[in-house]
N, C-alpha and C. Protein backbone atom coordinates (compact mmCIF):
# COMPACT_ATOMS: atom_id res chain seq x y z
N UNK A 1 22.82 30.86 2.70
CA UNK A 1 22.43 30.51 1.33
C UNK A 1 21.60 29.23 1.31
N UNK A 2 21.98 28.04 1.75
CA UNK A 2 21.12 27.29 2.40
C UNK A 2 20.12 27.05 2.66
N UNK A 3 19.73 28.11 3.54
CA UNK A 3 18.34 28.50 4.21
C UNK A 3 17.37 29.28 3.32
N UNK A 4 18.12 30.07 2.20
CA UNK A 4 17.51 30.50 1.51
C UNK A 4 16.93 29.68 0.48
N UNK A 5 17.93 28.53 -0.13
CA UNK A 5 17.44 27.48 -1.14
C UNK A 5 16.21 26.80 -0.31
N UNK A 6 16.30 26.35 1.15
CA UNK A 6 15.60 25.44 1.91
C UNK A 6 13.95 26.06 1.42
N UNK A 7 13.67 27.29 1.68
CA UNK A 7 12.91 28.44 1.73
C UNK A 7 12.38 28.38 0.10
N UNK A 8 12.69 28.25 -0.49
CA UNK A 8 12.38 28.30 -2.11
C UNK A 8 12.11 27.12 -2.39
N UNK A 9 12.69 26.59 -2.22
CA UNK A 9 11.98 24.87 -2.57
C UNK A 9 10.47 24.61 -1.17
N UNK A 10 10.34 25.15 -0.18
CA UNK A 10 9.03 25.03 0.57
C UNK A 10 8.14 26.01 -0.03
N UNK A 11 8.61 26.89 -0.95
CA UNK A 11 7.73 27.78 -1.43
C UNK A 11 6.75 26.88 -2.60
N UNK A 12 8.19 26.40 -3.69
CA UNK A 12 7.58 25.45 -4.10
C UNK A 12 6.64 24.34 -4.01
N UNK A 13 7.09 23.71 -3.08
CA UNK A 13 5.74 22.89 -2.38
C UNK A 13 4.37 22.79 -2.25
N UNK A 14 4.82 24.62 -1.46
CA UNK A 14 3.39 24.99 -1.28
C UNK A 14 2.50 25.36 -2.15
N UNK A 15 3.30 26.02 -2.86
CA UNK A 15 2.19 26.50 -4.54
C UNK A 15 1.81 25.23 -5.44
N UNK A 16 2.52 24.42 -5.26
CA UNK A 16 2.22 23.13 -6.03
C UNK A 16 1.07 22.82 -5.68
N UNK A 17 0.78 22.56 -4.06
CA UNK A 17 -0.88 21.93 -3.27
C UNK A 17 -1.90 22.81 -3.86
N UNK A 18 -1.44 23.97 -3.77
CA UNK A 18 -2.38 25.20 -4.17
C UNK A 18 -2.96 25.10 -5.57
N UNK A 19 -2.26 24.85 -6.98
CA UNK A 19 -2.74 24.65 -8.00
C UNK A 19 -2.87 23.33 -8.26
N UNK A 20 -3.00 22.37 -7.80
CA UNK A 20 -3.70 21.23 -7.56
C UNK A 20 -5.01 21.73 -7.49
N UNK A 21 -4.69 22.13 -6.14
CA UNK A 21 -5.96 22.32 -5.31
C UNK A 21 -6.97 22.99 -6.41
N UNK A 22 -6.92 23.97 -6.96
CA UNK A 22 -7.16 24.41 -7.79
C UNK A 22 -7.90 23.92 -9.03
N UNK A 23 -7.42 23.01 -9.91
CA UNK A 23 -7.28 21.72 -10.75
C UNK A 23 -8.87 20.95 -9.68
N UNK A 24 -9.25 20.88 -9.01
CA UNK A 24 -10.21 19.98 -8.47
C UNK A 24 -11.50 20.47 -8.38
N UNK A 25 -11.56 21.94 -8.47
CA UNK A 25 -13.18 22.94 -8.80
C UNK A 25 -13.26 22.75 -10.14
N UNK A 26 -14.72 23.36 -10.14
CA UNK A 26 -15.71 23.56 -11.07
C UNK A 26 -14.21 24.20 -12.15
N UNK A 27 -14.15 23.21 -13.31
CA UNK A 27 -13.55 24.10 -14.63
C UNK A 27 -14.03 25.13 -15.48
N UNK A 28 -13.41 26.24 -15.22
CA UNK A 28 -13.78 27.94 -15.53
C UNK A 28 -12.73 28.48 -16.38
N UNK A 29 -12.71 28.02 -17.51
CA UNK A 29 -12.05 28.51 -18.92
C UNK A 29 -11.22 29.90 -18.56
N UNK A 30 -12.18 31.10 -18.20
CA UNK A 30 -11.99 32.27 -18.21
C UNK A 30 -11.08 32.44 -16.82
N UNK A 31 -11.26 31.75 -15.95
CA UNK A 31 -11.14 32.33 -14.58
C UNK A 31 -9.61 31.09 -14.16
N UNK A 32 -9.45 29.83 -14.95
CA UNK A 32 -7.99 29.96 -14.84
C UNK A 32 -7.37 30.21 -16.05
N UNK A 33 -7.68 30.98 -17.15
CA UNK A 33 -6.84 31.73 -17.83
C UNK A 33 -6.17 33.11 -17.24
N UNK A 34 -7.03 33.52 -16.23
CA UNK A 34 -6.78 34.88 -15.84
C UNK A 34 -5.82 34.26 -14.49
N UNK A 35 -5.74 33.33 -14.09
CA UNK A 35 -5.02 32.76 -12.53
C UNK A 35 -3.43 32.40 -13.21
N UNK A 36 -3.67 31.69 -14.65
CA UNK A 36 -2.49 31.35 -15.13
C UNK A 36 -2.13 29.67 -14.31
N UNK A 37 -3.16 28.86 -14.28
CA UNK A 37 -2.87 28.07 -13.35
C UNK A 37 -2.16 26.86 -13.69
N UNK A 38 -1.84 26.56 -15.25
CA UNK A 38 -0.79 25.33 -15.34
C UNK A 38 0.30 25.53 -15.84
N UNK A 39 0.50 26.77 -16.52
CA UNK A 39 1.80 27.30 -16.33
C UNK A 39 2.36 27.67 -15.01
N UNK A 40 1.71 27.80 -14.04
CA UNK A 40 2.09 28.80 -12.88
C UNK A 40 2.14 26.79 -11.81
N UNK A 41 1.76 26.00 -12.65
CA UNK A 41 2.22 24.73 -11.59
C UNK A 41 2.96 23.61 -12.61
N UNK A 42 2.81 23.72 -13.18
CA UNK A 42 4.43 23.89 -14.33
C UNK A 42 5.89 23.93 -13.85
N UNK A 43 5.46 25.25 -13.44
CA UNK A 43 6.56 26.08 -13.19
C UNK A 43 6.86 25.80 -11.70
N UNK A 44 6.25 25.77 -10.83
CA UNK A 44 6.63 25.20 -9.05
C UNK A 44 7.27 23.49 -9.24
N UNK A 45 6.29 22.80 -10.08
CA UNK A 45 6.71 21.44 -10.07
C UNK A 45 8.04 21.33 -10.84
N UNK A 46 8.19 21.88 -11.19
CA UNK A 46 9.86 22.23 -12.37
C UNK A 46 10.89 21.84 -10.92
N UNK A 47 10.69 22.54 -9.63
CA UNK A 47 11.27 23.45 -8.89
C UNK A 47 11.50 22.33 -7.61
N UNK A 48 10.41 21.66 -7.52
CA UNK A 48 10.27 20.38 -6.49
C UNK A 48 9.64 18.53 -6.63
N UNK A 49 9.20 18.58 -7.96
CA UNK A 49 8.91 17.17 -8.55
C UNK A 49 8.73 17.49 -10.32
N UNK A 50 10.18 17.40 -11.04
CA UNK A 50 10.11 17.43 -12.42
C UNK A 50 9.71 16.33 -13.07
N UNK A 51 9.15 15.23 -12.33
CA UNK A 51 8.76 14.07 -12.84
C UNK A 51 7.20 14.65 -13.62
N UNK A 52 6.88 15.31 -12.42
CA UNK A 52 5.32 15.72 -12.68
C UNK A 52 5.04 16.31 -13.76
N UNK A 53 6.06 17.29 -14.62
CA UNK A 53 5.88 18.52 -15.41
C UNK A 53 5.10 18.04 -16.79
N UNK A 54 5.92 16.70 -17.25
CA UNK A 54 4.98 16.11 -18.34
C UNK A 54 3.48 16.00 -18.46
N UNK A 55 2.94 15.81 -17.11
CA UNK A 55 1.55 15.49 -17.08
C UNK A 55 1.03 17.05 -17.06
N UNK A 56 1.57 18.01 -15.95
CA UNK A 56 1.02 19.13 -15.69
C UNK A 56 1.04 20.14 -17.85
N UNK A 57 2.04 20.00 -18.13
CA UNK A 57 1.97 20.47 -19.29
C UNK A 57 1.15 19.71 -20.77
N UNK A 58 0.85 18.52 -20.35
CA UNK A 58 -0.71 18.05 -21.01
C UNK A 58 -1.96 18.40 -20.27
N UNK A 59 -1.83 18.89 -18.79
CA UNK A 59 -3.14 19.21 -18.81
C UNK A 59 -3.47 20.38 -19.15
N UNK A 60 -2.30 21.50 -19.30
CA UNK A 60 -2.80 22.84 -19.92
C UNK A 60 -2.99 22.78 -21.17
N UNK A 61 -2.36 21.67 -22.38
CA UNK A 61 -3.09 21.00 -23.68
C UNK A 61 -4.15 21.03 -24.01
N UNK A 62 -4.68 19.71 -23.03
CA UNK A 62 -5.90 19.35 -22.84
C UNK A 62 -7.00 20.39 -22.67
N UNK A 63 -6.49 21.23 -21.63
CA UNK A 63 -7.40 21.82 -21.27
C UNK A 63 -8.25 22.54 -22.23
N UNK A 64 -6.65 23.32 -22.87
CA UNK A 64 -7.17 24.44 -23.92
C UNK A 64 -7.78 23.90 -25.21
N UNK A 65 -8.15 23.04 -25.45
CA UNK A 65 -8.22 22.31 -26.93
C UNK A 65 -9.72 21.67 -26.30
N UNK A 66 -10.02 21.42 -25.29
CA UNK A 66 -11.41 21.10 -24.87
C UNK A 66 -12.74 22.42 -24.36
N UNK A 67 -13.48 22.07 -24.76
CA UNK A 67 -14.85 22.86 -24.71
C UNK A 67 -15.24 22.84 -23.05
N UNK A 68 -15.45 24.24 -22.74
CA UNK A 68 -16.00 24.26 -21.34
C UNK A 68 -16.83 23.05 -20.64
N UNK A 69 -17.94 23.52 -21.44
CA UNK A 69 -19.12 22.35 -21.35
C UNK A 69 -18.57 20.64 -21.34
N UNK A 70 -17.80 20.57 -22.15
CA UNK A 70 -17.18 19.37 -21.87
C UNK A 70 -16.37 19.11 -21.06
N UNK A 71 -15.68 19.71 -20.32
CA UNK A 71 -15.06 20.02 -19.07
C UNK A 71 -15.90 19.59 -17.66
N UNK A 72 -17.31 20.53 -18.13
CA UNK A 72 -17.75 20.88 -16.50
C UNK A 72 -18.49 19.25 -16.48
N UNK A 73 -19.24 18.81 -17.31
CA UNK A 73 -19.66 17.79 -17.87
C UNK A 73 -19.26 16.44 -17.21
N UNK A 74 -17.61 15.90 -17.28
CA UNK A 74 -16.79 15.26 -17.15
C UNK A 74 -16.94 15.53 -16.09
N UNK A 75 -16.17 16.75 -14.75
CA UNK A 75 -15.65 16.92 -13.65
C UNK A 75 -16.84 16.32 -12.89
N UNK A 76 -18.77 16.76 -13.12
CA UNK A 76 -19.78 16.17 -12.35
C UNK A 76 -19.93 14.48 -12.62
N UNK A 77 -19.70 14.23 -13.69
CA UNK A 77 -19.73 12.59 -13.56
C UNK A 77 -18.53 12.13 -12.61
N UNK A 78 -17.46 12.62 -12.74
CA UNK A 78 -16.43 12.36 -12.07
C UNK A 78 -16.87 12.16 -10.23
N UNK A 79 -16.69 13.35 -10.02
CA UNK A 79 -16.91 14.23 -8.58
C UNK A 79 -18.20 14.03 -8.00
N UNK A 80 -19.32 14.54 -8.76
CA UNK A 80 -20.28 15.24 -8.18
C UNK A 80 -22.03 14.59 -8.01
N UNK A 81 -22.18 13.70 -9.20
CA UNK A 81 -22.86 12.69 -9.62
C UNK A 81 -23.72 14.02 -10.38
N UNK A 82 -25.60 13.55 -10.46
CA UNK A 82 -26.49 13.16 -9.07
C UNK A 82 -26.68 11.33 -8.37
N UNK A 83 -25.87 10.85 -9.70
CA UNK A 83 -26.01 9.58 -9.12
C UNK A 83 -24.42 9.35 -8.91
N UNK A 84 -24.27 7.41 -9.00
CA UNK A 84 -22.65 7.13 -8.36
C UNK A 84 -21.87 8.23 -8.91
N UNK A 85 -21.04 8.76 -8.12
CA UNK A 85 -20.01 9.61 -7.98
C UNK A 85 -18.46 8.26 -9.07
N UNK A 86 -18.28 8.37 -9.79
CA UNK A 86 -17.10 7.10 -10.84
C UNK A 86 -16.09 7.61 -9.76
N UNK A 87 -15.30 8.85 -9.26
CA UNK A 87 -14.19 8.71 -8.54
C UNK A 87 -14.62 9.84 -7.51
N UNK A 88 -15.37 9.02 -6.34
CA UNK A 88 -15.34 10.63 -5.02
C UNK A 88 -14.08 10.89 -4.40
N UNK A 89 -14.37 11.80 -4.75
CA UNK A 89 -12.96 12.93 -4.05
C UNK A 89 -13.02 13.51 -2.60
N UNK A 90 -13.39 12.12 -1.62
CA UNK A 90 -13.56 12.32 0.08
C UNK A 90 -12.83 11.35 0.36
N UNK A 91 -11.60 11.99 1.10
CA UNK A 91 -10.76 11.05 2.10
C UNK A 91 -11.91 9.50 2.80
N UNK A 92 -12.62 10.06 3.46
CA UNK A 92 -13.40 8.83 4.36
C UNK A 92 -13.51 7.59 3.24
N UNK A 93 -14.27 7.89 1.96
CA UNK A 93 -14.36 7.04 1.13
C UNK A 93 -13.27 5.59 1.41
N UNK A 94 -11.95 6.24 1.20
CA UNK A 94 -10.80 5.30 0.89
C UNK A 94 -10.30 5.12 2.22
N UNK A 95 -10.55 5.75 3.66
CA UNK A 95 -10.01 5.51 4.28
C UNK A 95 -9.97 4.65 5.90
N UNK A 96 -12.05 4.69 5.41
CA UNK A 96 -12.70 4.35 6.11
C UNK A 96 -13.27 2.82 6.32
N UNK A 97 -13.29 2.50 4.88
CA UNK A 97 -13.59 1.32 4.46
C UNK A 97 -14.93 0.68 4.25
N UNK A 98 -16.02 2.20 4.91
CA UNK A 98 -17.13 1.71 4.78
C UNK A 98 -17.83 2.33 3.50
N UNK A 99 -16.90 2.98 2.59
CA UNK A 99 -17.80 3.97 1.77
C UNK A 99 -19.17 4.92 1.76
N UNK A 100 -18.75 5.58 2.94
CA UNK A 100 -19.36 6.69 3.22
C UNK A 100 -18.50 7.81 3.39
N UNK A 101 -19.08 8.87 3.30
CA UNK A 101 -18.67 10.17 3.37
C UNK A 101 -19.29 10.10 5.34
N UNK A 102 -18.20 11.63 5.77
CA UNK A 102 -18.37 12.06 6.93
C UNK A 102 -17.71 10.66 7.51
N UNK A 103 -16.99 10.02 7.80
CA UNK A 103 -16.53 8.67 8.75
C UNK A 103 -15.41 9.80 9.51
N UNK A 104 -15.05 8.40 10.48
CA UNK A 104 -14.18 9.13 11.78
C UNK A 104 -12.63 9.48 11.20
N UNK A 105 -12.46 9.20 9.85
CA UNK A 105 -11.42 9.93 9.43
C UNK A 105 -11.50 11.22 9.11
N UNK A 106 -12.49 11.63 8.67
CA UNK A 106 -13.41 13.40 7.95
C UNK A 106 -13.45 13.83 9.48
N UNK A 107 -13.40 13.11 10.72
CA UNK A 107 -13.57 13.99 12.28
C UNK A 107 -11.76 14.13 13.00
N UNK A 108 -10.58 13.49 12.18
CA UNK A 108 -10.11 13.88 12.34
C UNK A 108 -9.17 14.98 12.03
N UNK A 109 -9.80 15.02 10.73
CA UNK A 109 -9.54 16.16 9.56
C UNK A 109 -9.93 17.39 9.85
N UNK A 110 -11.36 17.62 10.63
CA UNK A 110 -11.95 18.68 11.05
C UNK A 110 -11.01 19.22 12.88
N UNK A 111 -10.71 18.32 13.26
CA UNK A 111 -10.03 18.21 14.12
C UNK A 111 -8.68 19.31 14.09
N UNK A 112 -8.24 18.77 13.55
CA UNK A 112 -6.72 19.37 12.87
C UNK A 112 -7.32 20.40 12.28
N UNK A 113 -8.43 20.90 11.34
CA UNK A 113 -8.50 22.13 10.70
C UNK A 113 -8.93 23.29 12.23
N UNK A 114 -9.41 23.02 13.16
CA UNK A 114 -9.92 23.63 13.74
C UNK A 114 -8.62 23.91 14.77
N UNK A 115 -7.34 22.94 15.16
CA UNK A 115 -6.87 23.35 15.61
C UNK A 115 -5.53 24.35 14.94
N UNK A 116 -5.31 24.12 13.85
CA UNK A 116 -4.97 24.95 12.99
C UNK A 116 -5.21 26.52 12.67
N UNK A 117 -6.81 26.55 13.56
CA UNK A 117 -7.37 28.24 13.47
C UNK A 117 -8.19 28.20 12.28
N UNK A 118 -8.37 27.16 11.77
CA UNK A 118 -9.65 27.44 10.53
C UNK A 118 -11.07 27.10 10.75
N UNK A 119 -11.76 28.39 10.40
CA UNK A 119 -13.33 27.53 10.22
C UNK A 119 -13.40 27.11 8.63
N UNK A 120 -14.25 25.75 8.38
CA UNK A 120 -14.95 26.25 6.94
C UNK A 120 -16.17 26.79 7.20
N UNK A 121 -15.79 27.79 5.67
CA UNK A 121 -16.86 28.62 5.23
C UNK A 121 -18.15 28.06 5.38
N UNK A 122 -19.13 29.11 5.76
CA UNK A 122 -20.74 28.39 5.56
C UNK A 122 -21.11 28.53 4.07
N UNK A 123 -20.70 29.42 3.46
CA UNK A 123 -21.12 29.18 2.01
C UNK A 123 -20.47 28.14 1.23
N UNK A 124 -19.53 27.14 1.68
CA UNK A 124 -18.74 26.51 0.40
C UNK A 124 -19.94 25.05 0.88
N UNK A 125 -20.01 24.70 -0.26
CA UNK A 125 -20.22 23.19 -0.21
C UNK A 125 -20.19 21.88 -0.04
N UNK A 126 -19.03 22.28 0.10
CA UNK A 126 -18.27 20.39 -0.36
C UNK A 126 -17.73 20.18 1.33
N UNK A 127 -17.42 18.67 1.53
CA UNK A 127 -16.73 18.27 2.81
C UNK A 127 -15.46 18.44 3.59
N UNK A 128 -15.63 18.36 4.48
CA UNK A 128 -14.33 18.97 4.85
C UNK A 128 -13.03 18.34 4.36
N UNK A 129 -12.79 16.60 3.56
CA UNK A 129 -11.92 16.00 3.42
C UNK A 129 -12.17 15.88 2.12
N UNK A 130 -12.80 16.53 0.82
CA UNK A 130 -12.59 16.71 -0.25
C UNK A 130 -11.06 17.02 -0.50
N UNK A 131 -10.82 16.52 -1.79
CA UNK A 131 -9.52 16.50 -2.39
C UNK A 131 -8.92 17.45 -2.45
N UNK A 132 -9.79 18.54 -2.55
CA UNK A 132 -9.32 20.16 -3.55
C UNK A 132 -8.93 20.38 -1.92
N UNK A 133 -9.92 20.42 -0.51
CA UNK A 133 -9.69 21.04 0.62
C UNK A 133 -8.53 20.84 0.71
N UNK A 134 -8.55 19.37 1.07
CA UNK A 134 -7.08 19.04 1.91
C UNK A 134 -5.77 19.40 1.25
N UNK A 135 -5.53 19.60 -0.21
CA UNK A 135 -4.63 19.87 -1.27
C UNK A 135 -4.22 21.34 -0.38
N UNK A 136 -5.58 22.42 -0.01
CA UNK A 136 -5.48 23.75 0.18
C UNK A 136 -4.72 23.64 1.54
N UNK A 137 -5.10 22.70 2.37
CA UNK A 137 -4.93 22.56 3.81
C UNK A 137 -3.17 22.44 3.87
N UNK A 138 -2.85 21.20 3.21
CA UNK A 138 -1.20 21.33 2.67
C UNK A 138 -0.68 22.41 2.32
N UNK A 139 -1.26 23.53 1.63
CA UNK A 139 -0.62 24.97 1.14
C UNK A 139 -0.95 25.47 2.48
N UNK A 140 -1.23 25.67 3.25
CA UNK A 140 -1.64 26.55 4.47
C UNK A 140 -0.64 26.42 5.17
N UNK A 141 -0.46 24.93 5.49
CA UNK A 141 0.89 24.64 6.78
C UNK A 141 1.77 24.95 5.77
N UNK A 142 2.16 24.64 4.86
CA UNK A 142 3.21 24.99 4.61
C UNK A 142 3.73 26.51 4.55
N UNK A 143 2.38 26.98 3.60
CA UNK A 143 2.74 28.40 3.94
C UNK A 143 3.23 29.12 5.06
N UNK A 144 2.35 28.88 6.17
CA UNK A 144 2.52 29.63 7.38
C UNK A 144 3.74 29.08 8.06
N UNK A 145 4.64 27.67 7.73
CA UNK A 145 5.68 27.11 8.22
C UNK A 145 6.85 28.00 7.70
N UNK A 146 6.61 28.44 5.86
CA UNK A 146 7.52 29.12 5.68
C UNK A 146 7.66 30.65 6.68
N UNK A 147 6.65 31.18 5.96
CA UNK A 147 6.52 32.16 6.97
C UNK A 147 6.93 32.20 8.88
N UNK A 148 6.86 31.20 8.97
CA UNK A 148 7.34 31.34 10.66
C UNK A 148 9.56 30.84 10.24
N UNK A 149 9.59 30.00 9.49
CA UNK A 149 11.29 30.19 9.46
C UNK A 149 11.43 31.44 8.73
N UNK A 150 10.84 32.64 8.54
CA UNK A 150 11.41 33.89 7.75
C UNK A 150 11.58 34.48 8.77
N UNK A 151 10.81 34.68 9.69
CA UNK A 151 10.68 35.23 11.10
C UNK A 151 11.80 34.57 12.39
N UNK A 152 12.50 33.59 11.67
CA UNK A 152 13.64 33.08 12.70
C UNK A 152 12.00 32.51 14.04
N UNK A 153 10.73 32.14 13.64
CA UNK A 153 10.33 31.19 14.76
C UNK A 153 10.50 30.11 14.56
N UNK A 154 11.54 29.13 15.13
CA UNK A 154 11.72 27.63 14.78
C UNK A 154 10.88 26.47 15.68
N UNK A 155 10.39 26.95 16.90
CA UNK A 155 9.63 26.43 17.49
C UNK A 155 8.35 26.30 17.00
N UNK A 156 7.88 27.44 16.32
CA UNK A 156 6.19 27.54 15.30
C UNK A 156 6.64 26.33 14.16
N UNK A 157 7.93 26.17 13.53
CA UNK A 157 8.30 26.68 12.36
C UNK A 157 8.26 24.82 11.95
N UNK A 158 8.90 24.20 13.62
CA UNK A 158 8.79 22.72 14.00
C UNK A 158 7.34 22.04 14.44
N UNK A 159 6.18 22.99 14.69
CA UNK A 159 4.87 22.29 15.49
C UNK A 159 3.99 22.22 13.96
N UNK A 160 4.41 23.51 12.61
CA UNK A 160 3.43 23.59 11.91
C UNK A 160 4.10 22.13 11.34
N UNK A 161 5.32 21.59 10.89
CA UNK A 161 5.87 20.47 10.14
C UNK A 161 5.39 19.39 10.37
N UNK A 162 5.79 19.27 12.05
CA UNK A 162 4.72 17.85 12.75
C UNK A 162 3.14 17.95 11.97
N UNK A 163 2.50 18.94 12.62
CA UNK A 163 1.21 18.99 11.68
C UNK A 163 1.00 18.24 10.58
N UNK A 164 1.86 19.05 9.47
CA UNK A 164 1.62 18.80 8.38
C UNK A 164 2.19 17.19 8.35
N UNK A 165 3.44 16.49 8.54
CA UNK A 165 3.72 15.42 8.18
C UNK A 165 2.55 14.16 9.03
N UNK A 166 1.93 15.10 10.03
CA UNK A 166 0.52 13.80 10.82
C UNK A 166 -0.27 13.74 9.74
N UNK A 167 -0.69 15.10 9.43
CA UNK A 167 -1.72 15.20 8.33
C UNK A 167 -1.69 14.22 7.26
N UNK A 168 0.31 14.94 6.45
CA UNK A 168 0.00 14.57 5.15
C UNK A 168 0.14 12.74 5.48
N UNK A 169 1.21 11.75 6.24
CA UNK A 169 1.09 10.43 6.29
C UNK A 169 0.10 9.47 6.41
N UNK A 170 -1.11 10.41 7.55
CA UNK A 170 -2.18 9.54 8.23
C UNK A 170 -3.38 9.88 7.33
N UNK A 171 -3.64 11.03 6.81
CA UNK A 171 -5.19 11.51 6.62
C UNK A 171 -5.17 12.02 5.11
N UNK A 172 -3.81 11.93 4.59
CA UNK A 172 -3.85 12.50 3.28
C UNK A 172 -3.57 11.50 2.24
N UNK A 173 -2.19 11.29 2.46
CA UNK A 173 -1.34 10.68 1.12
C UNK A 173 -1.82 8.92 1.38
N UNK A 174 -2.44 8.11 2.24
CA UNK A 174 -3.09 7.12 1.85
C UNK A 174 -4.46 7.10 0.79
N UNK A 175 -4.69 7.72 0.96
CA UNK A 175 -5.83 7.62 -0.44
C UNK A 175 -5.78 8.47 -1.35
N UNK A 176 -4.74 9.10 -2.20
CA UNK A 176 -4.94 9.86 -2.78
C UNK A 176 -4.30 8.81 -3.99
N UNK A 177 -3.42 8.16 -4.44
CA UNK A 177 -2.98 7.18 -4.69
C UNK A 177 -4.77 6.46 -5.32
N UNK A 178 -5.16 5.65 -4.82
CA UNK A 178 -6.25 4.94 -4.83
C UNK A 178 -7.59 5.96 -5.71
N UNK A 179 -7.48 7.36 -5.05
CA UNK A 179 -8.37 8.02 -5.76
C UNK A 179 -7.76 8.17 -7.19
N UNK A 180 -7.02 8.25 -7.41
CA UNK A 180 -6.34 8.78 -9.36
C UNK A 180 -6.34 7.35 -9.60
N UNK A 181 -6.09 6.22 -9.10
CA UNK A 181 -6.33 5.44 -10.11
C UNK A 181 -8.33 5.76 -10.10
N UNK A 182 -8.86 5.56 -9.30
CA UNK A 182 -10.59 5.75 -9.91
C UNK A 182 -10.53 6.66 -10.74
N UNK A 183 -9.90 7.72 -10.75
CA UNK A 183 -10.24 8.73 -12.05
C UNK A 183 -9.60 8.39 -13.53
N UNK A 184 -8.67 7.69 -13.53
CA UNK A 184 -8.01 7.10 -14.38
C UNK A 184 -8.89 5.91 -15.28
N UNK A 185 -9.38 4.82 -14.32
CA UNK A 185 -10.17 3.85 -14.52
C UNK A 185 -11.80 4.33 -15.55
N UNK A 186 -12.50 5.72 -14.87
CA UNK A 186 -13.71 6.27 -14.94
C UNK A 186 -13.80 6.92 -16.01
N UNK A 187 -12.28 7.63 -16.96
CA UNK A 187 -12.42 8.72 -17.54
C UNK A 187 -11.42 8.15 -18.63
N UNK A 188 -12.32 9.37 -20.41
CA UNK A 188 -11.37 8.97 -21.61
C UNK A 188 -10.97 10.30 -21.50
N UNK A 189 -11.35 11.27 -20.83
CA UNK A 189 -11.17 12.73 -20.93
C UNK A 189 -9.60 13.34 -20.58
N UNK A 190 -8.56 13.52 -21.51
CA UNK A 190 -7.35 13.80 -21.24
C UNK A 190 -6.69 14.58 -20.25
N UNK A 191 -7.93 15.74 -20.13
CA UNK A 191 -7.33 16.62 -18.87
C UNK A 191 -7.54 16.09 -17.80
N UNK A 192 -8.42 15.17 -17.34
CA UNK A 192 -8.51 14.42 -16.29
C UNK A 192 -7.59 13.39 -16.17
N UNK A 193 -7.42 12.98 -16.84
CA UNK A 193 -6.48 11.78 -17.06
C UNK A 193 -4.99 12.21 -16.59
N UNK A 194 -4.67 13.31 -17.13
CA UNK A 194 -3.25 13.94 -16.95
C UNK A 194 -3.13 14.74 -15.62
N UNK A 195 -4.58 14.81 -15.11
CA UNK A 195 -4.57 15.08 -13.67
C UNK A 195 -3.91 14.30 -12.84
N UNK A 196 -4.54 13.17 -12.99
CA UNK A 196 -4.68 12.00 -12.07
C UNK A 196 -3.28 11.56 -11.95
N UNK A 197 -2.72 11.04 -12.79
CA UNK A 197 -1.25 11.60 -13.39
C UNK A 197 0.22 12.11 -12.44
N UNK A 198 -0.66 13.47 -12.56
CA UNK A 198 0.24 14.97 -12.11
C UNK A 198 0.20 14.34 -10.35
N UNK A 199 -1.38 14.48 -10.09
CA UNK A 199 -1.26 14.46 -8.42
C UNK A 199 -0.38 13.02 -7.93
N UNK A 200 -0.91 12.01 -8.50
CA UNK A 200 -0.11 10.57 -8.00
C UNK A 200 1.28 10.59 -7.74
N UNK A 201 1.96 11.21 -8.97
CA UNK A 201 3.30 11.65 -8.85
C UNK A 201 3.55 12.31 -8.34
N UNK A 202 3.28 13.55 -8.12
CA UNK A 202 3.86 14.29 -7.28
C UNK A 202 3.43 13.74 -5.76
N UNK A 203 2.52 13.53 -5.20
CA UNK A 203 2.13 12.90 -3.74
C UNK A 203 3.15 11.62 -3.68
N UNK A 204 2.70 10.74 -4.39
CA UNK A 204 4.08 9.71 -4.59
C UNK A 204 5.35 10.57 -3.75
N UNK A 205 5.90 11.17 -5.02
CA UNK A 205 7.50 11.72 -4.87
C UNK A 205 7.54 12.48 -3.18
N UNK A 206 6.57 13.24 -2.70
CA UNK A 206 6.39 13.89 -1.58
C UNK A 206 6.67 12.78 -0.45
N UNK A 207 6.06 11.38 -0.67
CA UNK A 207 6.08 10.66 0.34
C UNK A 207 7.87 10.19 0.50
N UNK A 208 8.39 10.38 -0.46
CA UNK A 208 9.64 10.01 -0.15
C UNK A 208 10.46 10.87 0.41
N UNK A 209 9.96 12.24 0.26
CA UNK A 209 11.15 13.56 0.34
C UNK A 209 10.86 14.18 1.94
């Protein structure tokens, strides 16, 4: 029984990174109405950080009560520029110290994705230590961690954990902290705001658990 709660709460986890992750693309009215995506992280964060739920349930508020266009609007001043980027969403930025994108932290990120078994896509855009990635990269180990304790592999089940806890201590959860306050600082826009919010806390609470 145990093992089964253990198993449900890593499920949780993992879906949490995932609709984060999620939360950090291009905002598509239609396309997370049809995903169900802040009820559906709502509902995981209920399950493994209820601190978070307040923020996650203003950003499905927010969301719905704001105009696309004003959405996508916000997320490129935010994210994307063409000019200063108010909060970039690249690990190296915060971790590097030189404020550049691609630094030897983004090579050890690619590092770990590659030994992990992932390529990135040639069609996606963005860097390999973007916010939304690494959010996805956290749902992956975890996923496949659950999946290897369903299978009774505890040896997979112990190399994907290491992974993930190198990942999430060294290359993740130091700047993510630092990035929500820039989005916080940059933005009057509520759904962003209640983003910034959602992830701090919950990454916060993760670092303790």
């Amino acid at each position: 029984m145990e093992n089964h709660r253990d198993i449900t709460r890593e499920r949780f986890r993992a879906d949490s990174y995932r609709f984060l992750s999620a939360c950090f693309c291009l905002p598509q009215k239609e396309l997370f109405s049809q995903e169900d995506i802040f009820k559906s992280l709502t509902h995981v964060l209920g399950g493994i950080c209820p601190e978070a739920v307040a923020f996650s349930s203003q950003m499905e508020k927010a969301f719905s009560e704001a105009k696309e266009e004003e959405l996508k609007v916000e997320y490129a001043r935010l994210f994307v520029g063409p000019y200063e980027l108010k909060a970039p969403p690249y690990g190296s930025i915060y971790l590097d110290g030189e404020r550049k994108v691609m630094g030897n932290s983004t090579m050890e990120v690619i590092k770990l994705y590659e030994e992990a078994g992932l390529v990135m896509d040639k069609d996606f855009k963005e860097l390999p230590d973007h916010i939304a990635v690494e959010l996805e990269f956290m749902y992956y180990l975890i996923h496949k961690e659950v999946e290897a304790l369903e299978r009774s592999e505890k040896d997979k089940a112990t190399a994907l954990k290491e992974t993930r806890n190198h990942f999430f201590n060294r290359l993740f959860s130091p700047w993510v902290p630092p990035f929500c306050e820039k989005m916080k600082e940059s933005t009057n826009n509520p759904f962003y705001i209640n983003l910034a919010d959602c992830l701090s806390t919950f990454i916060t609470n993760q670092s303790r658990s």
